[in-house]
C-alpha atoms as a PDB file:
ATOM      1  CA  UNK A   1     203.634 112.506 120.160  1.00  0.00           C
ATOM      2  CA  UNK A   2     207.724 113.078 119.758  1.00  0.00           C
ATOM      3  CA  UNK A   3     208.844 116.078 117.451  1.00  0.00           C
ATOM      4  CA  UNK A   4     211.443 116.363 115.542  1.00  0.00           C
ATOM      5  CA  UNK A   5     214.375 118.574 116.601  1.00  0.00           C
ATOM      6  CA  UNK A   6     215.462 121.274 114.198  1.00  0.00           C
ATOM      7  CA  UNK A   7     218.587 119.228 113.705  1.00  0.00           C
ATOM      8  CA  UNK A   8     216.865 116.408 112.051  1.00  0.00           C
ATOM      9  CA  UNK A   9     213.927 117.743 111.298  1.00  0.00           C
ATOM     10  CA  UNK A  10     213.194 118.043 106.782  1.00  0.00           C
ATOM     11  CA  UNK A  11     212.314 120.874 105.349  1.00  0.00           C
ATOM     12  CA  UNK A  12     208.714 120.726 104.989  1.00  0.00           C
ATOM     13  CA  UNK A  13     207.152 121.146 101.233  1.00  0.00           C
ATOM     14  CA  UNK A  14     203.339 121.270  99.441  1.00  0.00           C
ATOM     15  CA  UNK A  15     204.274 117.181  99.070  1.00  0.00           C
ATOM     16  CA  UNK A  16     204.910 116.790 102.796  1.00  0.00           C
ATOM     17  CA  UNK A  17     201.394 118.546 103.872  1.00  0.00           C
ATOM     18  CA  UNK A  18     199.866 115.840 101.148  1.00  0.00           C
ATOM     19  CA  UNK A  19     201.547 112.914 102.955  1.00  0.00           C
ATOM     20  CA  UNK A  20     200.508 114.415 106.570  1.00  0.00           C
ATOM     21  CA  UNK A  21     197.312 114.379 105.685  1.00  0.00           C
ATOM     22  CA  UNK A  22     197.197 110.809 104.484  1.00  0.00           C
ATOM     23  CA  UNK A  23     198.394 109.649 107.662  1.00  0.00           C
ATOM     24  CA  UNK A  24     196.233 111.559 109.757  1.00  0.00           C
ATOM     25  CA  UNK A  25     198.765 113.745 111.066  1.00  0.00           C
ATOM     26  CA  UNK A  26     197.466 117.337 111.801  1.00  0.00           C
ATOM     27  CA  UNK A  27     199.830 120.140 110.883  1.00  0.00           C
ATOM     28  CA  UNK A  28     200.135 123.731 112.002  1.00  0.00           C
ATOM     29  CA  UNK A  29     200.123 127.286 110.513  1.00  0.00           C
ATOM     30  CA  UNK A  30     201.261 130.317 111.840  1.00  0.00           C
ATOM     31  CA  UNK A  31     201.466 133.745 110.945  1.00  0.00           C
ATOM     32  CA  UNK A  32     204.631 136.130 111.398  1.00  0.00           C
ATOM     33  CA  UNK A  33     206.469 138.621 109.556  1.00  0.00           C
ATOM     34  CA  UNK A  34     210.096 138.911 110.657  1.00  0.00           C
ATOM     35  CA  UNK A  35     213.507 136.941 110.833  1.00  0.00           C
ATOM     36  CA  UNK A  36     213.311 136.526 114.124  1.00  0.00           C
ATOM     37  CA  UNK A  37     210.352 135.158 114.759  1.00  0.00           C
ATOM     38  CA  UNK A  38     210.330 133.291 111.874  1.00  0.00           C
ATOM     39  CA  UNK A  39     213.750 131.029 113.014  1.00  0.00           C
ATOM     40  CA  UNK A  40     211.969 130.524 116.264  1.00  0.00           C
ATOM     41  CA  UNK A  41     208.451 129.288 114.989  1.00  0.00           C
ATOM     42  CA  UNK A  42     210.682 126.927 112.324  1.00  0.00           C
ATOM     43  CA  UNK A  43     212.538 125.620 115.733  1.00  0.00           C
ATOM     44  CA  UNK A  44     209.692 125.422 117.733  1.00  0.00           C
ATOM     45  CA  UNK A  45     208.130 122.525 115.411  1.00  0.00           C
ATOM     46  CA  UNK A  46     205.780 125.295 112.827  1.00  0.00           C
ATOM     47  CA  UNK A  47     204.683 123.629 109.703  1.00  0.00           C
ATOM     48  CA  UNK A  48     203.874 126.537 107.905  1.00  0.00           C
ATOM     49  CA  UNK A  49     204.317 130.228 108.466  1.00  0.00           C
ATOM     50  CA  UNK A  50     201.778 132.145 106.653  1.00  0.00           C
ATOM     51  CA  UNK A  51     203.266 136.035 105.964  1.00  0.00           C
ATOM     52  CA  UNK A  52     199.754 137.024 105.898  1.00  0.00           C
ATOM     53  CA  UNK A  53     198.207 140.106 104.957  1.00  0.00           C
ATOM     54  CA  UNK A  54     197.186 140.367 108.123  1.00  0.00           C
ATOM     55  CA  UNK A  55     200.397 142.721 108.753  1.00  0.00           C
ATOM     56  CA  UNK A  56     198.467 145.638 108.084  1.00  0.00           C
ATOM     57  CA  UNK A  57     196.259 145.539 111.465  1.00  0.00           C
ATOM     58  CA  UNK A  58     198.411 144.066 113.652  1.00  0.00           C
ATOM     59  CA  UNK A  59     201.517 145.564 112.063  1.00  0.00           C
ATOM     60  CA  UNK A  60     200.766 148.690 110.733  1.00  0.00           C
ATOM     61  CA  UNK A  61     197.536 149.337 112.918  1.00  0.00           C
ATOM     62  CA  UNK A  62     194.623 149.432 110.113  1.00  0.00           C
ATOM     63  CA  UNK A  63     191.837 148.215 110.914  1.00  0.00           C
ATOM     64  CA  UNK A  64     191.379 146.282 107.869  1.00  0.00           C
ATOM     65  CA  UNK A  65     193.648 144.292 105.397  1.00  0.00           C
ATOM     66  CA  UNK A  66     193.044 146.694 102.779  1.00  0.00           C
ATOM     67  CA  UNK A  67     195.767 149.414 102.768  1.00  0.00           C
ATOM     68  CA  UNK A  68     198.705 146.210 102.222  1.00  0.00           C
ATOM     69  CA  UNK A  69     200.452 146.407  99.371  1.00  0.00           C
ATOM     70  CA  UNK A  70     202.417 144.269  97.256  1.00  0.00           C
ATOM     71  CA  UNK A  71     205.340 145.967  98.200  1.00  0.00           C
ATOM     72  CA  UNK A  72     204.736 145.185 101.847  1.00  0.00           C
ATOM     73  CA  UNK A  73     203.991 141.293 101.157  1.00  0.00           C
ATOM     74  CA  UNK A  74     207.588 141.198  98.981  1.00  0.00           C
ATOM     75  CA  UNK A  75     209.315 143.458 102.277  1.00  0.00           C
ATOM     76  CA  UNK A  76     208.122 140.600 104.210  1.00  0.00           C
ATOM     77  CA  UNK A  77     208.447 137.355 102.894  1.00  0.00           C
ATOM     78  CA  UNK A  78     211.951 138.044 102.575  1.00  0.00           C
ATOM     79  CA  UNK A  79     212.987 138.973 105.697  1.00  0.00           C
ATOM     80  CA  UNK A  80     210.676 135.688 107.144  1.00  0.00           C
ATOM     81  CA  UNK A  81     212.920 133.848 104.120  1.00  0.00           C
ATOM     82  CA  UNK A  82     215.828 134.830 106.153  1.00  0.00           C
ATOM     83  CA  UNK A  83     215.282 133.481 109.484  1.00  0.00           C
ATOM     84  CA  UNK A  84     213.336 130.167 107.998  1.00  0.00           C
ATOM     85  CA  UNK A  85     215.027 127.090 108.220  1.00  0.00           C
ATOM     86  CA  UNK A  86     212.959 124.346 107.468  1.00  0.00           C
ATOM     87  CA  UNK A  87     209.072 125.834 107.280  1.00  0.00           C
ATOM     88  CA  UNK A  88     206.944 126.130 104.293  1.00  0.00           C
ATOM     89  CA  UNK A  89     206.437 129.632 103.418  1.00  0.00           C
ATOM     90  CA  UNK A  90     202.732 130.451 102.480  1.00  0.00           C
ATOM     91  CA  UNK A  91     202.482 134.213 101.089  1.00  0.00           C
ATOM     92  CA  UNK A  92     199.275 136.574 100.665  1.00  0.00           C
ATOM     93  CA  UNK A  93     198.502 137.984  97.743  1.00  0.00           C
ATOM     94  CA  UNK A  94     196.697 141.425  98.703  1.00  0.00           C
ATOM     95  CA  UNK A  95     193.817 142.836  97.685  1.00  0.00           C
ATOM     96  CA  UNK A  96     193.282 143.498  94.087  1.00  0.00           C
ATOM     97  CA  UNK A  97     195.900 140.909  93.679  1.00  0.00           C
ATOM     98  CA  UNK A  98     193.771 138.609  91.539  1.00  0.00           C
ATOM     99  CA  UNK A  99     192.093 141.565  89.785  1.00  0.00           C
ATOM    100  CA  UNK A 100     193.562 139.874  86.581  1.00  0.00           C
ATOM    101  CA  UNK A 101     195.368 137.003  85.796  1.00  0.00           C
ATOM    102  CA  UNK A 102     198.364 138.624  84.016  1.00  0.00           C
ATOM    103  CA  UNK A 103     198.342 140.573  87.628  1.00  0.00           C
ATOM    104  CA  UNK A 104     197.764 137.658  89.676  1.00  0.00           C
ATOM    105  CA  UNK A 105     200.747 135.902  87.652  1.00  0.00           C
ATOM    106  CA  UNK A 106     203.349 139.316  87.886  1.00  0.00           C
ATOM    107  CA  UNK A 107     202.955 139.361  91.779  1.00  0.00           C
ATOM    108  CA  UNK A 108     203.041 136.237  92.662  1.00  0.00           C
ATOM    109  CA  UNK A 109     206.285 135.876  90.995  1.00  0.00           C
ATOM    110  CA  UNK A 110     207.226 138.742  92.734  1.00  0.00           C
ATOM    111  CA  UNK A 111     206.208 136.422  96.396  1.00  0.00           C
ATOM    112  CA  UNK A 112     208.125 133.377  95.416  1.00  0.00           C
ATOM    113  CA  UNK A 113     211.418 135.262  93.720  1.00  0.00           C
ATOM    114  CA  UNK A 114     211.416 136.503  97.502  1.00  0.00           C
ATOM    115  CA  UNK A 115     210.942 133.501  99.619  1.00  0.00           C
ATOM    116  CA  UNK A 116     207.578 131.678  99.400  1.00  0.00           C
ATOM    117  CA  UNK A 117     207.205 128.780  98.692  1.00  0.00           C
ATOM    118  CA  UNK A 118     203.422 128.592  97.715  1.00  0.00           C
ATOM    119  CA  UNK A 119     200.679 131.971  97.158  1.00  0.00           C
ATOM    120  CA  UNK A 120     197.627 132.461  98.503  1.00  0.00           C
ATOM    121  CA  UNK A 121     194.556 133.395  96.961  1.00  0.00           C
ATOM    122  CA  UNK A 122     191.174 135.044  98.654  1.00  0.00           C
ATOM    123  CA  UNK A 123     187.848 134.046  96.581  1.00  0.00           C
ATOM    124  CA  UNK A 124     185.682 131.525  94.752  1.00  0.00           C
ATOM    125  CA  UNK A 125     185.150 129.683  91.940  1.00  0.00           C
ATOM    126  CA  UNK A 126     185.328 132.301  89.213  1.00  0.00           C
ATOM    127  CA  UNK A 127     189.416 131.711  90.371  1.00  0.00           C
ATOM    128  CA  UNK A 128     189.175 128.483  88.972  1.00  0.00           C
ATOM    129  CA  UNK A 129     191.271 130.149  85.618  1.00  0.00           C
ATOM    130  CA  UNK A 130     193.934 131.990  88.257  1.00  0.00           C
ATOM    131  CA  UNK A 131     194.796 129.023  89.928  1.00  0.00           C
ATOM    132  CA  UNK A 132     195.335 126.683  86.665  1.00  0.00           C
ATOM    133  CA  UNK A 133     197.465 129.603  85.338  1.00  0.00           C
ATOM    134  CA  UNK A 134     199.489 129.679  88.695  1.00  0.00           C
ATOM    135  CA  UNK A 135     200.046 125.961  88.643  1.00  0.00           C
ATOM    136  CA  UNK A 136     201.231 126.315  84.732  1.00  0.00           C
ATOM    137  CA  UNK A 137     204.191 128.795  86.007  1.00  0.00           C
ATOM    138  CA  UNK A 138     204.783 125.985  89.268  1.00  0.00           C
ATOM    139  CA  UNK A 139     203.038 128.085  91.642  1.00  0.00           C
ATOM    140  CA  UNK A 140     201.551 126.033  94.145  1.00  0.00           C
ATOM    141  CA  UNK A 141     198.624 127.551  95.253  1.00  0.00           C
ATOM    142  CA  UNK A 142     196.211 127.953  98.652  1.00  0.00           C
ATOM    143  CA  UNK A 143     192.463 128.988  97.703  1.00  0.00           C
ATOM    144  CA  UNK A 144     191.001 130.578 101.038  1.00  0.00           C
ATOM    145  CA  UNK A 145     187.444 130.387 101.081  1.00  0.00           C
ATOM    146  CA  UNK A 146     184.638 131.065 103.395  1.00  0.00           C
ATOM    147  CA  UNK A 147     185.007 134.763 105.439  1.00  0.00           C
ATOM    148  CA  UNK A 148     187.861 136.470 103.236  1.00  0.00           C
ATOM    149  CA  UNK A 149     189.145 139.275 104.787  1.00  0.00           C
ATOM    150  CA  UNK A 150     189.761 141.158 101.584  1.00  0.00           C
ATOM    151  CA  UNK A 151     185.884 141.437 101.045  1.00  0.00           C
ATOM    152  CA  UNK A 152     184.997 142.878 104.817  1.00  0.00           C
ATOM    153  CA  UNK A 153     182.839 145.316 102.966  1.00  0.00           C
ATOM    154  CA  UNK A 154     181.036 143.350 100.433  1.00  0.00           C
ATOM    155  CA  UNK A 155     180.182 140.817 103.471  1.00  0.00           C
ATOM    156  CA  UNK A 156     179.502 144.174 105.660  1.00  0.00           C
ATOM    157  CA  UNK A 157     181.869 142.701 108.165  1.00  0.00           C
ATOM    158  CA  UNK A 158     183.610 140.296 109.189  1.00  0.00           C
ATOM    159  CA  UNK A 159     180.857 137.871 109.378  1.00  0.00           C
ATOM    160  CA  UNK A 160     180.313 133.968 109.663  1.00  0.00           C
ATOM    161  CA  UNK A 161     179.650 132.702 106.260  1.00  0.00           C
ATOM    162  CA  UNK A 162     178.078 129.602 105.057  1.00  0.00           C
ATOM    163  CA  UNK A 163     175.035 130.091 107.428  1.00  0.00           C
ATOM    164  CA  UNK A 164     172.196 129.807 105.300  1.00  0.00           C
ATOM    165  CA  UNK A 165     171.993 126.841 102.698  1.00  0.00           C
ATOM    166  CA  UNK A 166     172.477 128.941  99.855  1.00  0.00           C
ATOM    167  CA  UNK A 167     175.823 130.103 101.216  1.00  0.00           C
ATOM    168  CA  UNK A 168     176.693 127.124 101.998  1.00  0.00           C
ATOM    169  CA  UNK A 169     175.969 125.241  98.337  1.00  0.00           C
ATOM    170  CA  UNK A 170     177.932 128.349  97.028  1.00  0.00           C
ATOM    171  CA  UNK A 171     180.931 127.465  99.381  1.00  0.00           C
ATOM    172  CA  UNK A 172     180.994 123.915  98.249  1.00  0.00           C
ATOM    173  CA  UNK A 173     180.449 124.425  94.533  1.00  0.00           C
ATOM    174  CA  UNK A 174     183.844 126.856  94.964  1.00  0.00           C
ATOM    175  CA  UNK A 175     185.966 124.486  96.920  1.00  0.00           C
ATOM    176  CA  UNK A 176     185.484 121.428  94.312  1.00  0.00           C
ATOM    177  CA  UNK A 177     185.946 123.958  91.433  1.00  0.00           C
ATOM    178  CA  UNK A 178     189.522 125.185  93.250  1.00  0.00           C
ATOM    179  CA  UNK A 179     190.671 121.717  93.566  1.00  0.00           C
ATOM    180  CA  UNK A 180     189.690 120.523  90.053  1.00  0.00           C
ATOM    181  CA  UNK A 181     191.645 123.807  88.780  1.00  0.00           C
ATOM    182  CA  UNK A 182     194.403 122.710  91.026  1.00  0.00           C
ATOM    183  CA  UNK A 183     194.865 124.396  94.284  1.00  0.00           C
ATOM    184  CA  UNK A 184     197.226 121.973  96.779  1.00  0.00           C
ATOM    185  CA  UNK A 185     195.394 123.546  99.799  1.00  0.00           C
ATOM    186  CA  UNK A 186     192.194 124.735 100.770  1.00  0.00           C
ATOM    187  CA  UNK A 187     191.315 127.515 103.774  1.00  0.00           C
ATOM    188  CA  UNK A 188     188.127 127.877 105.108  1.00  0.00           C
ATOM    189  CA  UNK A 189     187.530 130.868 107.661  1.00  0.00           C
ATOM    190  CA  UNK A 190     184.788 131.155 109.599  1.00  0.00           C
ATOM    191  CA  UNK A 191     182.335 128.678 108.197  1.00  0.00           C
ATOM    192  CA  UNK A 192     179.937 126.390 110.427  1.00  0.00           C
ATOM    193  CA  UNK A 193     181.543 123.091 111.733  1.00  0.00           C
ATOM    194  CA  UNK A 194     179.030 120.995 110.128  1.00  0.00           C
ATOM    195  CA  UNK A 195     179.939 122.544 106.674  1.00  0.00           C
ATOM    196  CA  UNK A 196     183.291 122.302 106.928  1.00  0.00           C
ATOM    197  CA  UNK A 197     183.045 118.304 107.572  1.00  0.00           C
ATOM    198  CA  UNK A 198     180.759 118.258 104.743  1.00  0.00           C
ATOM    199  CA  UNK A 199     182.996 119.647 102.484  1.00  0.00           C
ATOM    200  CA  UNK A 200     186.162 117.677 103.487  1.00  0.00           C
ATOM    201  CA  UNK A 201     184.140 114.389 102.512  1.00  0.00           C
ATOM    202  CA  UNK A 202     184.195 115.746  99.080  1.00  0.00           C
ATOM    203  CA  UNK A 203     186.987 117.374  98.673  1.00  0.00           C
ATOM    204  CA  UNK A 204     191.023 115.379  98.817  1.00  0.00           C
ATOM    205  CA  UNK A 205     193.613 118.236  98.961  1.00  0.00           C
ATOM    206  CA  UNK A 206     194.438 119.188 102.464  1.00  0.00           C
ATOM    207  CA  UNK A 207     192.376 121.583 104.548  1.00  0.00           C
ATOM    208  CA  UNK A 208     193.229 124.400 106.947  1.00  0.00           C
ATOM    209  CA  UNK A 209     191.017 125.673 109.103  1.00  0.00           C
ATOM    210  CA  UNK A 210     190.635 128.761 111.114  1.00  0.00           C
ATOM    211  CA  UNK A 211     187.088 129.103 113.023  1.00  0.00           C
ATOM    212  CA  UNK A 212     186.379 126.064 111.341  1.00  0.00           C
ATOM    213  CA  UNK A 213     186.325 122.927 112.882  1.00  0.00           C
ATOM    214  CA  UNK A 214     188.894 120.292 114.540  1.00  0.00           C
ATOM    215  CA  UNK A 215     188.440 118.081 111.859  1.00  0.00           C
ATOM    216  CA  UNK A 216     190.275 119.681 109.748  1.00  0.00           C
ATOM    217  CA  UNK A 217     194.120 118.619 108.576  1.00  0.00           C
ATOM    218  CA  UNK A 218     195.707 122.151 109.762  1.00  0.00           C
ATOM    219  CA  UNK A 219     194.725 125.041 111.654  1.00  0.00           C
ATOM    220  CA  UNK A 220     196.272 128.687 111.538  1.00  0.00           C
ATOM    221  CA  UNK A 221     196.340 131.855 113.939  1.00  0.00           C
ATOM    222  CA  UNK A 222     197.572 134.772 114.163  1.00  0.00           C
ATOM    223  CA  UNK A 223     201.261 134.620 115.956  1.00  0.00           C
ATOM    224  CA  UNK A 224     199.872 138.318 118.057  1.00  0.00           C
ATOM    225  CA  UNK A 225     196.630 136.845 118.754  1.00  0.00           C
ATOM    226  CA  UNK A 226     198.316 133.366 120.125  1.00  0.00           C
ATOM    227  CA  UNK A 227     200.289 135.902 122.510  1.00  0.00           C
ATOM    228  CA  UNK A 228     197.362 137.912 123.193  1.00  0.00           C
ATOM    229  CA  UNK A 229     199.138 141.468 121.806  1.00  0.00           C
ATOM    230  CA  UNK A 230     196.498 142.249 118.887  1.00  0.00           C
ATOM    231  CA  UNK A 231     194.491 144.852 119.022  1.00  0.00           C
ATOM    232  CA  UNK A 232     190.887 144.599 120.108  1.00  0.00           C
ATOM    233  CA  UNK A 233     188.479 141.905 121.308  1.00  0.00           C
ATOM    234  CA  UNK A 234     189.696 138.726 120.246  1.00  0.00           C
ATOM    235  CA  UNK A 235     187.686 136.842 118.131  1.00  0.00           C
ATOM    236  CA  UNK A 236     186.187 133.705 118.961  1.00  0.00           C
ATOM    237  CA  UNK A 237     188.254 131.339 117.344  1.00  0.00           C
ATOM    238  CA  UNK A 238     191.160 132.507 119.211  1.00  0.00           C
ATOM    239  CA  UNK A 239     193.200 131.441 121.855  1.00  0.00           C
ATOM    240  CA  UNK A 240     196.032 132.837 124.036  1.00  0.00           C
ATOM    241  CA  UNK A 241     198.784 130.395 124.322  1.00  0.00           C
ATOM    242  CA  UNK A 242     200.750 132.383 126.300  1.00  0.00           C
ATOM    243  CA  UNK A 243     198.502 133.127 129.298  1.00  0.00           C
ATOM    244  CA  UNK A 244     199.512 131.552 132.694  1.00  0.00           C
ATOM    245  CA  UNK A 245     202.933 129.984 131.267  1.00  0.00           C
ATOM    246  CA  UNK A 246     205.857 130.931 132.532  1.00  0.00           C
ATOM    247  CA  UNK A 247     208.561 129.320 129.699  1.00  0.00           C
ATOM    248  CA  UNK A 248     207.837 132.680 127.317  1.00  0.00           C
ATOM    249  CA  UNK A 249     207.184 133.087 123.675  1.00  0.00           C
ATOM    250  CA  UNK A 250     208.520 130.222 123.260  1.00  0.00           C
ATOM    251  CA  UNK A 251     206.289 127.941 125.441  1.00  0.00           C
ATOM    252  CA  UNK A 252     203.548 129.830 123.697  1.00  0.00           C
ATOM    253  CA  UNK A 253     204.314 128.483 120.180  1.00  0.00           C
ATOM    254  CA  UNK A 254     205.827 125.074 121.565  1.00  0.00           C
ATOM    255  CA  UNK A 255     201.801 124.711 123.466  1.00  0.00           C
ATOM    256  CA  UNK A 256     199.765 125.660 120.193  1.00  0.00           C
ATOM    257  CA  UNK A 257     202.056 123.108 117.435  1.00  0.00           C
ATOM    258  CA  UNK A 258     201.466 120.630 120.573  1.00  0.00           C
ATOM    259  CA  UNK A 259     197.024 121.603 120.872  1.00  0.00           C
ATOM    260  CA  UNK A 260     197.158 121.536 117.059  1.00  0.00           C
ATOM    261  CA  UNK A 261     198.825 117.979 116.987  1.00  0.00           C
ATOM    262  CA  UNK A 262     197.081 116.300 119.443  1.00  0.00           C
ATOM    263  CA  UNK A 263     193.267 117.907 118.555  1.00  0.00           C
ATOM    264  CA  UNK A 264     192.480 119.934 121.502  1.00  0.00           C
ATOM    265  CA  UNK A 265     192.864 123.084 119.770  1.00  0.00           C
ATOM    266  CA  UNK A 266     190.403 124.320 118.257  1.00  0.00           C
ATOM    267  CA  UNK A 267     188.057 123.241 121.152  1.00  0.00           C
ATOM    268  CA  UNK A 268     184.026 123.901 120.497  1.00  0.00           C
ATOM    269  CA  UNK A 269     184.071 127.037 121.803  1.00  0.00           C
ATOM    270  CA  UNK A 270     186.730 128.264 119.081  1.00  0.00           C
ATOM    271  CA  UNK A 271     184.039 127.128 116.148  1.00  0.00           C
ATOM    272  CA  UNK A 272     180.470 127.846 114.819  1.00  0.00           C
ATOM    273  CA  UNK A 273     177.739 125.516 114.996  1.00  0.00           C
END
């Protein structure tokens, strides 16, 4: 498959992810924090660059997503803003960020007056209200479902979810209830493969997946875990993109847009069965 250069390529928007996935086009999420990085992933062909709350482990060195603040997602966004030129800018909203919806509302304002171009959201169903008050204010929305980091220790860890059938009826019930409230996107995190496909037969918004399965319409890593720099073990759904090359960074990002497009990343070893 031919890319676009950054000289012709269009600015992508919630609309184009719609259209991608109704041609069968996979598209690709990334995660970075800075300018710099943020112009190259945009050249290198990046759909979407998530400024994820996941800043606060490999950024600040917690071990959890926890400590981020608000202040830290706004710090962010608009420095990626910066350096973008034509990627759709998906912001966290950190924890205790949907604690209300008059709070939910005030700082996600706060993400797109910086830079982004669509929130997202960690939970379930009981959102459902959140996400139809986002969309009322033109906040496009991402509902992230499955393993959410922001509840590590009411799962006890960050543990597979959607194992047992009960999980996994819970999992659905929440995805059709975000998309009838009117989430544009959906991300599931560590679910089984089988669930994921069952949901994305139900379900007509488009999908990202991340230790999910292949068949879903985008996948998204962690730009440090990609270059194999995080801390720790890496989890199983990773993989280093810049091992054995010898074209850089650059290679690194150019080799995972090109796995994500043509469907060899994620492999079977990067999901649960």
């Amino acid at each position: 498959m031919a890319y676009l250069s950054e000289a012709t390529r269009k600015p992508v928007t919630v609309a184009t992810l719609a259209k991608m996935k109704a041609a069968g086009e996979k598209f690709t999420v990334l995660t970075t924090y800075d300018a710099s990085f943020a112009t190259l992933l945009s050249r290198c062909g990046v759909d979407v660059i998530l400024v994820g709350d996941s800043l606060g482990m490999v950024l600040q060195g917690h071990d959890s997503t926890l400590p981020v603040s608000i202040d830290d997602m706004v710090y962010h966004v608009a420095c990626v803003q910066r350096g973008n030129e034509t990627t759709l800018i998906m912001a966290d909203l950190p924890f205790m960020g949907t604690a209300t919806i008059e709070q939910c509302l005030q700082w996600s304002g706060r993400l797109m007056a910086a830079g982004a171009h669509m929130v997202k959201i960690e939970g379930g169903g009981w959102l459902a209200d959140t996400v139809r008050a986002l969309k009322r204010c033109g906040i496009p929305v991402c509902a992230h479902l499955g393993l959410t980091p922001q509840s590590v220790n009411a799962f006890g860890g960050y543990r597979v979810q959607g194992r047992d059938d009960a999980q996994a009826q819970a999992i659905i019930a929440d995805a059709k209830a975000l998309e009838a409230a009117g989430a544009d996107v959906l991300l599931f995190e560590c679910i089984p493969r089988a669930l994921t496909k069952r949901i994305m037969a139900e379900v007509h918004i488009p999908v990202i997946g991340i230790g999910a399965a292949p068949e879903c319409d985008g996948q998204v890593l962690v730009l440090h875990d990609i270059l194999g720099v995080s801390p720790g073990k890496p989890a199983r759904f990773v993989k280093n993109f810049l091992a054995g090359r010898t074209d850089g960074v650059e290679g690194a990002v150019r080799a995972y847009v090109a796995a994500v497009k043509d469907g060899s990343f994620p492999a079977a070893e990067h999901c649960f069965e």
